[in-house]
N, C-alpha and C. Protein backbone atom coordinates (compact mmCIF):
# COMPACT_ATOMS: atom_id res chain seq x y z
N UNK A 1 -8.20 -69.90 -8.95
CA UNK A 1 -7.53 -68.62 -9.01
C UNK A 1 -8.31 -67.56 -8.24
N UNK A 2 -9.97 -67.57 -8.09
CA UNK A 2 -10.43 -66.44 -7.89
C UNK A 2 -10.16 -67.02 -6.25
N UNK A 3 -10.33 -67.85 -5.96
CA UNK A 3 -10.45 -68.05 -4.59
C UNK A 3 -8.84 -67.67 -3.90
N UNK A 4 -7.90 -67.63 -4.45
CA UNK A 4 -6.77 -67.32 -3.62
C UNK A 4 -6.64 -65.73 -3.47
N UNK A 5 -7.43 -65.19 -4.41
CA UNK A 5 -7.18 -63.42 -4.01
C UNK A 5 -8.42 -63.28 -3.27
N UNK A 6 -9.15 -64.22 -2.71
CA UNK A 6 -10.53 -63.62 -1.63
C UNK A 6 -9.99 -63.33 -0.11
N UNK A 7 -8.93 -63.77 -0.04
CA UNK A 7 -8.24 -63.20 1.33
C UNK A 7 -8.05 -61.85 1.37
N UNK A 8 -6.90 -62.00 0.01
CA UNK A 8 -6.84 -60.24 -0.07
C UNK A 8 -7.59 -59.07 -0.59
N UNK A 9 -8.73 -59.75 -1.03
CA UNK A 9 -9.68 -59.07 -1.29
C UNK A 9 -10.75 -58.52 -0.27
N UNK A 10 -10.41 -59.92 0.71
CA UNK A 10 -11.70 -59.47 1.80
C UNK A 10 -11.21 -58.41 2.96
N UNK A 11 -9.76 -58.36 2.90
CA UNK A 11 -8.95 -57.61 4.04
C UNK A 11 -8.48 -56.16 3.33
N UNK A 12 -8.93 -55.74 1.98
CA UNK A 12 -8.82 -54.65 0.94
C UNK A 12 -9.83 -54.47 1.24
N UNK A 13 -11.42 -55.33 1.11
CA UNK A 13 -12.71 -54.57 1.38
C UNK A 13 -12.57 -53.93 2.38
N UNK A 14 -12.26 -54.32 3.82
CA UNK A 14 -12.24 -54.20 5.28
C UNK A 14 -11.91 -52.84 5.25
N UNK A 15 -10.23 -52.84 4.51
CA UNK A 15 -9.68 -51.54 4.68
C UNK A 15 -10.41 -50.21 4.19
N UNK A 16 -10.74 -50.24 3.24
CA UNK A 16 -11.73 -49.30 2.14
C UNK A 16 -13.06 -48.71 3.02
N UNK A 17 -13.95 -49.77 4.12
CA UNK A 17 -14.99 -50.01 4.81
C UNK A 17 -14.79 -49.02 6.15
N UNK A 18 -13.34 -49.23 6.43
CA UNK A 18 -12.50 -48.68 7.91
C UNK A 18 -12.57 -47.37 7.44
N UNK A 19 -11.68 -46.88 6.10
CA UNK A 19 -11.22 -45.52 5.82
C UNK A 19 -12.68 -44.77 5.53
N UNK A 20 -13.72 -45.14 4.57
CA UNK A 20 -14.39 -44.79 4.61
C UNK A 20 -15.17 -44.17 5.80
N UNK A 21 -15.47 -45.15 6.48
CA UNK A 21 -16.25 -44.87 7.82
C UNK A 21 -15.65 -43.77 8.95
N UNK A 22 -14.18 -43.41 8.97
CA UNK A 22 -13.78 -42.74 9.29
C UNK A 22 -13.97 -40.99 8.68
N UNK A 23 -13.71 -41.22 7.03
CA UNK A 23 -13.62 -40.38 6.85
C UNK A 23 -15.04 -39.15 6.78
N UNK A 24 -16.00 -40.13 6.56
CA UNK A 24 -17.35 -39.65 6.46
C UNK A 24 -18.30 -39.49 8.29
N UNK A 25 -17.87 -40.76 9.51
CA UNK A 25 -18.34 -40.16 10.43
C UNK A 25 -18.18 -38.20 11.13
N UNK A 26 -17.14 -37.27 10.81
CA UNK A 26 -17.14 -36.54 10.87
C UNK A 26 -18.48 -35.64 10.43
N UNK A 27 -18.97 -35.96 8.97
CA UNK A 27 -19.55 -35.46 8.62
C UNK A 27 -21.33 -35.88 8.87
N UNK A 28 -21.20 -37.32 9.09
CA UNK A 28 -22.73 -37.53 10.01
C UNK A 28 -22.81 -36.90 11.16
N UNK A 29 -21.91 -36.71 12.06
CA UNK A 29 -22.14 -36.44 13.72
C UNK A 29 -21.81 -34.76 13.15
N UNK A 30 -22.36 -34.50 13.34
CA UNK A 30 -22.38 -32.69 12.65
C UNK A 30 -22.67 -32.48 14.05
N UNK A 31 -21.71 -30.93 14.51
CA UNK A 31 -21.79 -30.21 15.64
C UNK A 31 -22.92 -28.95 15.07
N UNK A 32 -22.33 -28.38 14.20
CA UNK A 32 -23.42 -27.14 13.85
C UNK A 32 -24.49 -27.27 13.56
N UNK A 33 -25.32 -26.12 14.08
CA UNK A 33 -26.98 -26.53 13.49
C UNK A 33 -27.43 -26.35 12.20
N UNK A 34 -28.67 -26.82 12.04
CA UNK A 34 -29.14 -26.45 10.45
C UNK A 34 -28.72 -24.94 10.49
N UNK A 35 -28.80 -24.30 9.16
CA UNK A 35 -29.10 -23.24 9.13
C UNK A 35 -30.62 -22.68 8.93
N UNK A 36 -31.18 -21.67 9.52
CA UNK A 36 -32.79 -21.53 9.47
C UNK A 36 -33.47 -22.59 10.20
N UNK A 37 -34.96 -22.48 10.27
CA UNK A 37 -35.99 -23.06 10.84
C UNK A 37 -35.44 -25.08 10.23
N UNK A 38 -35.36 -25.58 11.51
CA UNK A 38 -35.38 -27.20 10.82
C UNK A 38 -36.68 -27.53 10.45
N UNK A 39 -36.42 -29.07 9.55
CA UNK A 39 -37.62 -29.66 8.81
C UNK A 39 -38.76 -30.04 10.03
N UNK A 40 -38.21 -29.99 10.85
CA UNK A 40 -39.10 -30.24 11.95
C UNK A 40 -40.31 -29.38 12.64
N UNK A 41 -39.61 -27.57 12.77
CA UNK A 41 -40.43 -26.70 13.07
C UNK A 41 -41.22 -26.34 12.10
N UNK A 42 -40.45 -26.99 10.20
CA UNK A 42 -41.35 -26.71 9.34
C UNK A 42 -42.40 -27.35 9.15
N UNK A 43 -42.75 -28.48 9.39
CA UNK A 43 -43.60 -29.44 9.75
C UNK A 43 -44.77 -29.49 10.68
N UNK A 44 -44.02 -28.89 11.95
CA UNK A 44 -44.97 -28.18 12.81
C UNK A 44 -45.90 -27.13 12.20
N UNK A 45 -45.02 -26.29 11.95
CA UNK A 45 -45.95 -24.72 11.45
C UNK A 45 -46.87 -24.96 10.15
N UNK A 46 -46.41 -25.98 9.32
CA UNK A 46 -47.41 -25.74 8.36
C UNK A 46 -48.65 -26.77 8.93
N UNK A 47 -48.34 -27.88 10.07
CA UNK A 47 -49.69 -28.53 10.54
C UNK A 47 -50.45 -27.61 10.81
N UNK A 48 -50.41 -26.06 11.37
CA UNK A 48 -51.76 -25.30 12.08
C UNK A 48 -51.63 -24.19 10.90
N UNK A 49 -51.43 -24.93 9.29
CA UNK A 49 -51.79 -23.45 8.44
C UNK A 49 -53.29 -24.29 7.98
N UNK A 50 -53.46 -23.25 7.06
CA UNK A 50 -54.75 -23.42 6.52
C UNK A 50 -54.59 -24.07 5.73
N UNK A 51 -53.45 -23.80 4.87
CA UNK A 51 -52.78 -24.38 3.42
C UNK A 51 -51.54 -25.43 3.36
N UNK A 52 -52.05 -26.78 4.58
CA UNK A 52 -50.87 -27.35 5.42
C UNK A 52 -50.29 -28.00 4.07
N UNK A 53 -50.80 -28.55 3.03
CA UNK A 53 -49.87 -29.44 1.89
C UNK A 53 -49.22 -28.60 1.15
N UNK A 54 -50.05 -27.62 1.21
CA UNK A 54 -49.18 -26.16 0.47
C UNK A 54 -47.97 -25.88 1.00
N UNK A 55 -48.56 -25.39 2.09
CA UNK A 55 -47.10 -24.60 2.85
C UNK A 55 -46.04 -25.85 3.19
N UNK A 56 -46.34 -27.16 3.42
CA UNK A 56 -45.44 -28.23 3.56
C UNK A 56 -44.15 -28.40 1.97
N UNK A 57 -44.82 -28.70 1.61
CA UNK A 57 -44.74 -28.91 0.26
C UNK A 57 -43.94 -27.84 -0.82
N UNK A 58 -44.13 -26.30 -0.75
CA UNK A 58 -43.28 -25.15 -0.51
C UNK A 58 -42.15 -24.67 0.26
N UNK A 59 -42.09 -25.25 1.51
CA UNK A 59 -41.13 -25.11 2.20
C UNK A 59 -40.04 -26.07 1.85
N UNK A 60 -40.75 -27.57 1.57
CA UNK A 60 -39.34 -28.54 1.90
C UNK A 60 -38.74 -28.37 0.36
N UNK A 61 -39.43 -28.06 -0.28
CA UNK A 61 -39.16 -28.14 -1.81
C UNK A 61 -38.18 -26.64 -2.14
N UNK A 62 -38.15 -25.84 -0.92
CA UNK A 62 -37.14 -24.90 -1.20
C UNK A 62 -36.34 -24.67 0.40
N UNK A 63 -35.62 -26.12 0.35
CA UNK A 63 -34.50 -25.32 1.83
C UNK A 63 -33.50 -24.72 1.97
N UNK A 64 -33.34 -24.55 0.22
CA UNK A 64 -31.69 -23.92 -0.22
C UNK A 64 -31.84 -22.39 0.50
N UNK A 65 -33.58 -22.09 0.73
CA UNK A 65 -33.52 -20.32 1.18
C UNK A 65 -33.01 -20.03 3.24
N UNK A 66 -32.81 -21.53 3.83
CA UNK A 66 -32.82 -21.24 5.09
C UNK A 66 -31.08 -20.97 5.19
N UNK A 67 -31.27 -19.89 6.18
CA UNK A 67 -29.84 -19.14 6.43
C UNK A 67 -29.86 -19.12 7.97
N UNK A 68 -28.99 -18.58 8.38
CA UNK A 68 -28.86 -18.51 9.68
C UNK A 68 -29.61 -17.25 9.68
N UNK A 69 -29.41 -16.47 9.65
CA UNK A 69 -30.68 -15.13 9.22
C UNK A 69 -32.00 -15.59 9.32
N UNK A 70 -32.22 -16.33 8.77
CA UNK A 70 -33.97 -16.49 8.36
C UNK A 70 -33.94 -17.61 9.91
N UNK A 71 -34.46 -17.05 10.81
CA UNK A 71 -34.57 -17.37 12.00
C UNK A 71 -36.01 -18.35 12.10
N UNK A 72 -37.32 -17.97 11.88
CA UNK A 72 -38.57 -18.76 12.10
C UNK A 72 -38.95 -19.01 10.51
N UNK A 73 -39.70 -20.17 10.81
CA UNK A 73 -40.43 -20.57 9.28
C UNK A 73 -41.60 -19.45 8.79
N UNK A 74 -41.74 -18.53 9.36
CA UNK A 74 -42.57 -17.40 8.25
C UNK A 74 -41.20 -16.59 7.19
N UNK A 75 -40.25 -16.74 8.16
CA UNK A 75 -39.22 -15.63 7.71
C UNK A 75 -38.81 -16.68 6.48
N UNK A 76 -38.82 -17.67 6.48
CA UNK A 76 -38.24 -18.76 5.38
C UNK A 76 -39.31 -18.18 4.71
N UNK A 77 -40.87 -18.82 4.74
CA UNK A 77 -42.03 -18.37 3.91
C UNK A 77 -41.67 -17.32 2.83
N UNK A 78 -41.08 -15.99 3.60
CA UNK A 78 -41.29 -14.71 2.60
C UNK A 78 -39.55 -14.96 1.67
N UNK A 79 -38.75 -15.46 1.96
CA UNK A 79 -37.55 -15.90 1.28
C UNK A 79 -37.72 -16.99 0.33
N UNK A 80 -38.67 -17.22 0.16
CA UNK A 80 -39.21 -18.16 -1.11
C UNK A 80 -39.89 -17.24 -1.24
N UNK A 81 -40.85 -16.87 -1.10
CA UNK A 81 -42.07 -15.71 -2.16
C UNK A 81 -40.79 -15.20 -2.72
N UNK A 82 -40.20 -14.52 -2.24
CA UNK A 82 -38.86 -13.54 -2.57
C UNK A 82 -37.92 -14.44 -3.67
N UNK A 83 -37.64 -15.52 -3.54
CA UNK A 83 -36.84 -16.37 -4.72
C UNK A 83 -37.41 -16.59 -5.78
N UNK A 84 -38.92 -17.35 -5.20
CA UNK A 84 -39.79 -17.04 -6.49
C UNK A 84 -40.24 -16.17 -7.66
N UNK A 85 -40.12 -15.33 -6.56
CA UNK A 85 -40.70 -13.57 -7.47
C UNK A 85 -39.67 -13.22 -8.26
N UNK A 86 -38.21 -13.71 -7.92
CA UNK A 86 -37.04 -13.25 -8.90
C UNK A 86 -36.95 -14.59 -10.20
N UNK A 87 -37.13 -15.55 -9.75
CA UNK A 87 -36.99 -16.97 -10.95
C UNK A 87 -38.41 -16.07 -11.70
N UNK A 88 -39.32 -15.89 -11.47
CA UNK A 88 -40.75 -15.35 -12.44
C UNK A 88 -40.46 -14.61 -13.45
N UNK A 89 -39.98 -13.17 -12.36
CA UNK A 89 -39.38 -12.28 -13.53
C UNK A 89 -38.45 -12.29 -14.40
N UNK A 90 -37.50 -13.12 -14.21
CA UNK A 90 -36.31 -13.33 -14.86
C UNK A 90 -37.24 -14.08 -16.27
N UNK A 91 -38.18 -14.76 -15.79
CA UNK A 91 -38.23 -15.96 -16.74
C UNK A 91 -39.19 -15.01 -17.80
N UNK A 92 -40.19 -14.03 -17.03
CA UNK A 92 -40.91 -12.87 -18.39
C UNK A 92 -40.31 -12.21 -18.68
N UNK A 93 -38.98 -11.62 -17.99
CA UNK A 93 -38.29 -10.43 -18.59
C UNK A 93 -37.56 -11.10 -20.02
N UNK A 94 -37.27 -12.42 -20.37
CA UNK A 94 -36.44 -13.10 -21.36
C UNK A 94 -37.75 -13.19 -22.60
N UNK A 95 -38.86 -13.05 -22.23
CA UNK A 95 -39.70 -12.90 -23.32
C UNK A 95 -39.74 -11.65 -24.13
N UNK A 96 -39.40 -11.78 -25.73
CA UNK A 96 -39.15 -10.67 -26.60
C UNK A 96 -40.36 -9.75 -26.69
N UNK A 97 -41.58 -10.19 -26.97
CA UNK A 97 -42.23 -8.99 -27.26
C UNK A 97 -43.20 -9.66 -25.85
N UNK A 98 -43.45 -9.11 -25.14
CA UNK A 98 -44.29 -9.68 -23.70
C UNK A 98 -45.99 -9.08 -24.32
N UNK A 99 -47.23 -9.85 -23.85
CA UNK A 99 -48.25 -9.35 -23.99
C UNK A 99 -48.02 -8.10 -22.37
N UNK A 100 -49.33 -7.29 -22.51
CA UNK A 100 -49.95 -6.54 -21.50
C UNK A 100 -49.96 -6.83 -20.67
N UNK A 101 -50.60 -8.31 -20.36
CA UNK A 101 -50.99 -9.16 -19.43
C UNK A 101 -49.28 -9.50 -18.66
N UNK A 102 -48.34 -9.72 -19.05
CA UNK A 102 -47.07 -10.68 -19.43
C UNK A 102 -46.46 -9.26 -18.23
N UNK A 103 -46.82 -7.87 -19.19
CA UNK A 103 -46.00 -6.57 -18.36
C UNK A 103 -46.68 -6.44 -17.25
N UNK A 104 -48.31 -6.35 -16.68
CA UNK A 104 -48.79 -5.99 -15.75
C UNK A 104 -48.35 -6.83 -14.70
N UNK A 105 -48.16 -8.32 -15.01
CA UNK A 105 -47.86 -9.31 -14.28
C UNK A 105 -46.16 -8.50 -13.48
N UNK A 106 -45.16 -8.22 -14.55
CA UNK A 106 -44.09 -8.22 -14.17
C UNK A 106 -44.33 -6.78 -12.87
N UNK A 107 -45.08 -5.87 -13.33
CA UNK A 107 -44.70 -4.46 -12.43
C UNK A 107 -44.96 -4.70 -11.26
N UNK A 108 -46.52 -5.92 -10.97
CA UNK A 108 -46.86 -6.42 -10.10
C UNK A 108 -45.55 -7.26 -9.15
N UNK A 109 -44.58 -7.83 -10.14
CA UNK A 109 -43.55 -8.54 -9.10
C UNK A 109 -42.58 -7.80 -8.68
N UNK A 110 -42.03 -6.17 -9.16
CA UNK A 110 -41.31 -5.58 -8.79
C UNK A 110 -42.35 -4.49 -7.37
N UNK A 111 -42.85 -4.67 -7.77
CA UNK A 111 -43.73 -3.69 -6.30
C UNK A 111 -43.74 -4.73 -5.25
N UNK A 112 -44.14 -6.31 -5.57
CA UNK A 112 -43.91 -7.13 -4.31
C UNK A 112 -42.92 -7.20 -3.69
N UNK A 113 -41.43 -7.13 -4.82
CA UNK A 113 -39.91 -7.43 -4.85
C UNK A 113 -39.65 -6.19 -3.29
N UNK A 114 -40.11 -5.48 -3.46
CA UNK A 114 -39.99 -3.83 -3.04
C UNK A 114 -40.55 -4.12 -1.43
N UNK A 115 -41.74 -4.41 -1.70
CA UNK A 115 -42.52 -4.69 -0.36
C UNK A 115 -41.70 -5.54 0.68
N UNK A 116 -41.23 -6.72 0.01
CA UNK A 116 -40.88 -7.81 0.73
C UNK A 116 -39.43 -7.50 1.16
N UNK A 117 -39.09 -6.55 0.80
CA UNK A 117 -37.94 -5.84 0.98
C UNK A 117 -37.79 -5.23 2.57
N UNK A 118 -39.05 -4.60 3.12
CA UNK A 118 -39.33 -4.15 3.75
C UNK A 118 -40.03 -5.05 5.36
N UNK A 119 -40.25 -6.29 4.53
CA UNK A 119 -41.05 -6.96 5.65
C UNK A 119 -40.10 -7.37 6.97
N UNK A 120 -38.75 -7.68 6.84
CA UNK A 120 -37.97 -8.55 7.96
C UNK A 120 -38.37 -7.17 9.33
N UNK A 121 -38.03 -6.48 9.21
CA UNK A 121 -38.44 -5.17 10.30
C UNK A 121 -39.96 -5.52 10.85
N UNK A 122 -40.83 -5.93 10.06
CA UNK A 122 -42.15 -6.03 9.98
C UNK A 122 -42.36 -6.83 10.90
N UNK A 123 -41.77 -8.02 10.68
CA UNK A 123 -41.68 -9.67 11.71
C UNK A 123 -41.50 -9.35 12.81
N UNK A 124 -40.73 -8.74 13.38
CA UNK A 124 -40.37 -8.60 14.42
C UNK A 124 -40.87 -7.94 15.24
N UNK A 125 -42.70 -7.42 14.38
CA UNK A 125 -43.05 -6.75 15.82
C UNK A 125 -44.88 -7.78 15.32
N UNK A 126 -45.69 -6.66 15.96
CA UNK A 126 -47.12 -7.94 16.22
C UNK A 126 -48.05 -7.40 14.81
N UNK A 127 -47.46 -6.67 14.02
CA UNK A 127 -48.18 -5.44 13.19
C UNK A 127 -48.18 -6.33 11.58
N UNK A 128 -47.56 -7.52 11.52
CA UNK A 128 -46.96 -8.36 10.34
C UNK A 128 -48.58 -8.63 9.90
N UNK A 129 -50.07 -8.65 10.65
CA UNK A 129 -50.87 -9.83 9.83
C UNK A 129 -51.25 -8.62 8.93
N UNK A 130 -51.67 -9.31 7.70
CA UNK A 130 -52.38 -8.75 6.75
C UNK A 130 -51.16 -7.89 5.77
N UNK A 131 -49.92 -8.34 5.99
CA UNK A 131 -48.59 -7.33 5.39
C UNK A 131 -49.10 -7.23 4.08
N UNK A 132 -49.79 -8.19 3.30
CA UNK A 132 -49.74 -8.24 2.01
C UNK A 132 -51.05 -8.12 1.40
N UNK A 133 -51.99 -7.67 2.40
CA UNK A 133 -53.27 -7.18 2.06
C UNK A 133 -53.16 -6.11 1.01
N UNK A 134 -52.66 -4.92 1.11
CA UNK A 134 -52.19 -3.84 0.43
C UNK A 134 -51.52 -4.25 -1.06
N UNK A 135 -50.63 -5.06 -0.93
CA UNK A 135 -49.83 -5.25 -2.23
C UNK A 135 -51.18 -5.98 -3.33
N UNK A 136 -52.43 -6.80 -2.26
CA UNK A 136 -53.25 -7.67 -3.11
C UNK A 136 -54.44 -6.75 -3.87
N UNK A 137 -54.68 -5.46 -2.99
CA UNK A 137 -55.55 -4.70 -3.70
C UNK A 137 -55.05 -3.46 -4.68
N UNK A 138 -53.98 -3.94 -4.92
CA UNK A 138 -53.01 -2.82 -5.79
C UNK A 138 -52.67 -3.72 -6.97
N UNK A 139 -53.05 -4.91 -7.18
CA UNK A 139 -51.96 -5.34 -8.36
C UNK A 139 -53.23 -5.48 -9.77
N UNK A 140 -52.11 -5.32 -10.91
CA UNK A 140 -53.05 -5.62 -11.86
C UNK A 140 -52.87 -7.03 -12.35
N UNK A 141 -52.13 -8.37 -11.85
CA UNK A 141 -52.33 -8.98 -12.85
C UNK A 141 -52.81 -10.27 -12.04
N UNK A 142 -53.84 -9.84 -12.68
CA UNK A 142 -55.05 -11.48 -12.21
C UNK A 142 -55.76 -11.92 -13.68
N UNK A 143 -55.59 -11.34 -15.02
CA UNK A 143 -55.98 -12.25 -16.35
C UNK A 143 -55.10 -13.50 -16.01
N UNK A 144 -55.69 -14.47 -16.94
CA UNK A 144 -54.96 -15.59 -17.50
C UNK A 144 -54.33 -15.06 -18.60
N UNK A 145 -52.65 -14.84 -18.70
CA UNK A 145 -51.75 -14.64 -19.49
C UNK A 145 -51.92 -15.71 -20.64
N UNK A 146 -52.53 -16.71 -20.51
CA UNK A 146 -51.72 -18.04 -21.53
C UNK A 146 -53.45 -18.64 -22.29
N UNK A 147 -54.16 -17.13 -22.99
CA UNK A 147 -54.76 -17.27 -23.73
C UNK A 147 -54.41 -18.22 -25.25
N UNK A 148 -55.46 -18.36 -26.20
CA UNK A 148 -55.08 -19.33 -27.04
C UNK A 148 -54.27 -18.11 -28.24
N UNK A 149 -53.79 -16.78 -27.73
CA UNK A 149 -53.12 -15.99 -29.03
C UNK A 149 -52.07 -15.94 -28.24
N UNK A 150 -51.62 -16.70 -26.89
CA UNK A 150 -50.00 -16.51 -26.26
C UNK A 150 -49.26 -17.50 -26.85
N UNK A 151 -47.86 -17.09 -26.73
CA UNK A 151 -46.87 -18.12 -27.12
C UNK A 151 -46.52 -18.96 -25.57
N UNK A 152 -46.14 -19.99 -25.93
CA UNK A 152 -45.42 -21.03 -24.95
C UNK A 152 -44.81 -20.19 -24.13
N UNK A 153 -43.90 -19.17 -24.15
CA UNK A 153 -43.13 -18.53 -23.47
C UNK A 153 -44.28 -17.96 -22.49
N UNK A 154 -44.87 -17.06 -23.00
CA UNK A 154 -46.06 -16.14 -21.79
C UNK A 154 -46.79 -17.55 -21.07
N UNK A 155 -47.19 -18.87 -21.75
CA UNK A 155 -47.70 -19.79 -20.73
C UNK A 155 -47.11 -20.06 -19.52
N UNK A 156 -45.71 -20.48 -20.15
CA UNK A 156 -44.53 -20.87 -18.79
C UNK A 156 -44.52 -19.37 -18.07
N UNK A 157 -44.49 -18.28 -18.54
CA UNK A 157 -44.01 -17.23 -17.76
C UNK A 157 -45.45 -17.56 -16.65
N UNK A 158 -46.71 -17.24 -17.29
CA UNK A 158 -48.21 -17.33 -16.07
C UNK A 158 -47.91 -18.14 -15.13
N UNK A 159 -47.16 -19.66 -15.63
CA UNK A 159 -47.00 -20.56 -14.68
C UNK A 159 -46.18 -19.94 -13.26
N UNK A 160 -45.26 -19.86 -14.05
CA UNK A 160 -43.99 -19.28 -12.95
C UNK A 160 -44.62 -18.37 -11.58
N UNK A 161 -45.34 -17.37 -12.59
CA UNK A 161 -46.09 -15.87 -11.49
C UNK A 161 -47.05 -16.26 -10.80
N UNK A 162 -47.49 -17.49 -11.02
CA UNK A 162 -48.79 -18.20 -10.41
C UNK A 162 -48.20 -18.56 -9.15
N UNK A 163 -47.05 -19.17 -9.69
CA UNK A 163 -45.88 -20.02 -8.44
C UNK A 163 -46.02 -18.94 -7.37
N UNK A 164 -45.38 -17.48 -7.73
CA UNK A 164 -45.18 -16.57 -7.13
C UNK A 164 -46.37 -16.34 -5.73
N UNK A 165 -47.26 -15.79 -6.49
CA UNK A 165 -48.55 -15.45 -5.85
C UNK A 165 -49.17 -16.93 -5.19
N UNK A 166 -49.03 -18.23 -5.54
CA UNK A 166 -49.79 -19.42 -4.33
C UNK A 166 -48.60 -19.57 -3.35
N UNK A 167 -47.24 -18.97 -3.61
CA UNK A 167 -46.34 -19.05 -2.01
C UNK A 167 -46.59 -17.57 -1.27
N UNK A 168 -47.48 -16.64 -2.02
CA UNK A 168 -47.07 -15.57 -1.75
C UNK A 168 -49.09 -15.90 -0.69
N UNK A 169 -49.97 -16.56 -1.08
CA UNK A 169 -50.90 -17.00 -0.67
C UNK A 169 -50.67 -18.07 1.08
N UNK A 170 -49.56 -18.84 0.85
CA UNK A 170 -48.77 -19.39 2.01
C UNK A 170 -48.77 -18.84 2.82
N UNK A 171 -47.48 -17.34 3.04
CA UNK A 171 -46.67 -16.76 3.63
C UNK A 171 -48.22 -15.96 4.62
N UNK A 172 -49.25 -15.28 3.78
CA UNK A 172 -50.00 -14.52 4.14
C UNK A 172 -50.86 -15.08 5.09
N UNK A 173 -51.59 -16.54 4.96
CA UNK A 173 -51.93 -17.12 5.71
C UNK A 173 -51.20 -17.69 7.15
N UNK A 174 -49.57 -17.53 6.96
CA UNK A 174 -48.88 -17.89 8.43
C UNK A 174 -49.10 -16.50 9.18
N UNK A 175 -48.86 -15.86 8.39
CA UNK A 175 -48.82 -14.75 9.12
C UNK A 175 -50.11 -14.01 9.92
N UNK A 176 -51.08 -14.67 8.92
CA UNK A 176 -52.48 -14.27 9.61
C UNK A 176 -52.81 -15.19 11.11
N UNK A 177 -52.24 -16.35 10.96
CA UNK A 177 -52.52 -17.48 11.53
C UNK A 177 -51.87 -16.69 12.84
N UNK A 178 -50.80 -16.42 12.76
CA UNK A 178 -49.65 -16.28 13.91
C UNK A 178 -50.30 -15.06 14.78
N UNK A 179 -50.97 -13.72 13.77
CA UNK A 179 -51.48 -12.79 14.73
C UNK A 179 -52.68 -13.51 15.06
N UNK A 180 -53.08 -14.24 15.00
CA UNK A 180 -54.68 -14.87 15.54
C UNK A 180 -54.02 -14.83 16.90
N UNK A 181 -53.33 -15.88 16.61
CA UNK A 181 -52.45 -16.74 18.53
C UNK A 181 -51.98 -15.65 19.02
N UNK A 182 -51.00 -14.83 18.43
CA UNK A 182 -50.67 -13.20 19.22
C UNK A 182 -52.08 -12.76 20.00
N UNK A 183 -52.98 -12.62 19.12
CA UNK A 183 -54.10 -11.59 19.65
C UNK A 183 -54.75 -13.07 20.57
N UNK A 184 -54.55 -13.96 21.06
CA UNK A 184 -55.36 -14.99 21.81
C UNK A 184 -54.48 -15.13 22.83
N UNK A 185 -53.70 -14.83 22.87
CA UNK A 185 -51.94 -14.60 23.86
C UNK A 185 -52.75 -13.73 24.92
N UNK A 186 -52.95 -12.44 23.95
CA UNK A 186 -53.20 -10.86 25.09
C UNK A 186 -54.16 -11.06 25.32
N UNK A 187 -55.55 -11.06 24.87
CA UNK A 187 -57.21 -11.65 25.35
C UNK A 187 -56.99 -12.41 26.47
N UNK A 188 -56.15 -13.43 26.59
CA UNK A 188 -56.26 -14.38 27.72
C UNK A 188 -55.13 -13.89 28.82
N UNK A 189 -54.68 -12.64 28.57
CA UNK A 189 -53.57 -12.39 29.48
C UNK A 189 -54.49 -11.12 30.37
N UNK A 190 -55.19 -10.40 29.28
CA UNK A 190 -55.87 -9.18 30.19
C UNK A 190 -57.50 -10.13 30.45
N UNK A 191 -57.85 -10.81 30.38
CA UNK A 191 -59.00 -11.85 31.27
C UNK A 191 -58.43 -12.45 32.22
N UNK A 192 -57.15 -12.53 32.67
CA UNK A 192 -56.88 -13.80 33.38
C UNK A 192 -57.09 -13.31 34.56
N UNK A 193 -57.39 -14.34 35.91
CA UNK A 193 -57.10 -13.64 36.89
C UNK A 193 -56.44 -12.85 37.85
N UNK A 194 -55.22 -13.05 37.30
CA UNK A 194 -53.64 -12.67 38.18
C UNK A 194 -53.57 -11.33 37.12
N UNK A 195 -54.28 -11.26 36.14
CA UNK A 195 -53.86 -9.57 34.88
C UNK A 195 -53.81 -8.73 36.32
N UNK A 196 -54.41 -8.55 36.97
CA UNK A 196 -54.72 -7.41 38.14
C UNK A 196 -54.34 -6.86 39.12
């Protein structure tokens, strides 16, 4: 019995195999580009960071932030600090009575929230290294939140803000990295021989 429906079974697989393949090559042979920096330039850029498993590892683990907007992988960089900094706060603002530590942390992410607000203008000219030098000697929250009198909640919250500040540690280092090569661009342009 099983053997007389293997004809029509094998010419039902076929069909199923045909429609399929049709209906899904559209969607392998993709005309449009990624949106944002591909896995490729991200790969590149974090080989010449300082913090290459970091920044690797941060980037691919958040590509939901690349847009057609977010043009180079620093601009991705600060769109994760920026996603991050909102999942953080969200996650201390849900804590009922917050320690000190818990609030200093949060004012600290709305002044970054603010800053980073400001940076895309920033990118676009040679003035970006060190953007976040300023925000680092202004903040108050560098305790360990998740002393042995915190609740679980303020632990996970430290975790989260930690998240914040080691992508926000990433972003600062591309950016430092990038004015190095800027400023090694012009040095070798006003030495060269033809500058004249």
């Amino acid at each position: 019995m099983a053997i007389s429906l293997l004809p029509y079974t094998a010419s039902a697989l076929l069909a199923i195999i045909i429609a399929v393949a049709i209906a899904v090559a559209p969607a392998v042979v993709r005309s449009d580009p990624e949106p944002g920096p591909s896995i490729e330039a991200i790969n590149a850029t974090c080989a010449t960071a300082s913090y290459k498993f970091e920044c690797t590892h941060l980037l691919l683990n958040n590509l939901d932030v690349r847009t057609p907007q977010v043009k180079d992988v620093i601009a991705m960089s600060v769109q994760v600090v920026a996603k991050k900094a909102a999942e953080a706060a969200a996650f201390a603002k849900a804590i009922k009575k917050p320690s000190k530590c818990v609030t200093d942390c949060l004012d600290d992410l709305a002044v970054l929230s603010k800053h980073i607000k400001t940076l895309p203008a920033t990118l676009e000219t040679a003035n970006d290294a060190g953007f976040f030098e300023q925000f680092d000697k202004k903040r108050k929250c560098y305790g360990d939140c998740c002393s042995d009198n915190s609740s679980v909640e303020e632990c996970n919250a430290q975790s989260q803000i930690g998240g914040v500040f080691d992508a926000l540690r990433v972003t600062d280092d591309l950016l430092m990295r990038r004015a190095y090569f800027r400023k090694q661009q012009l040095d070798n342009k006003t030495t060269s021989p033809n500058s004249n």
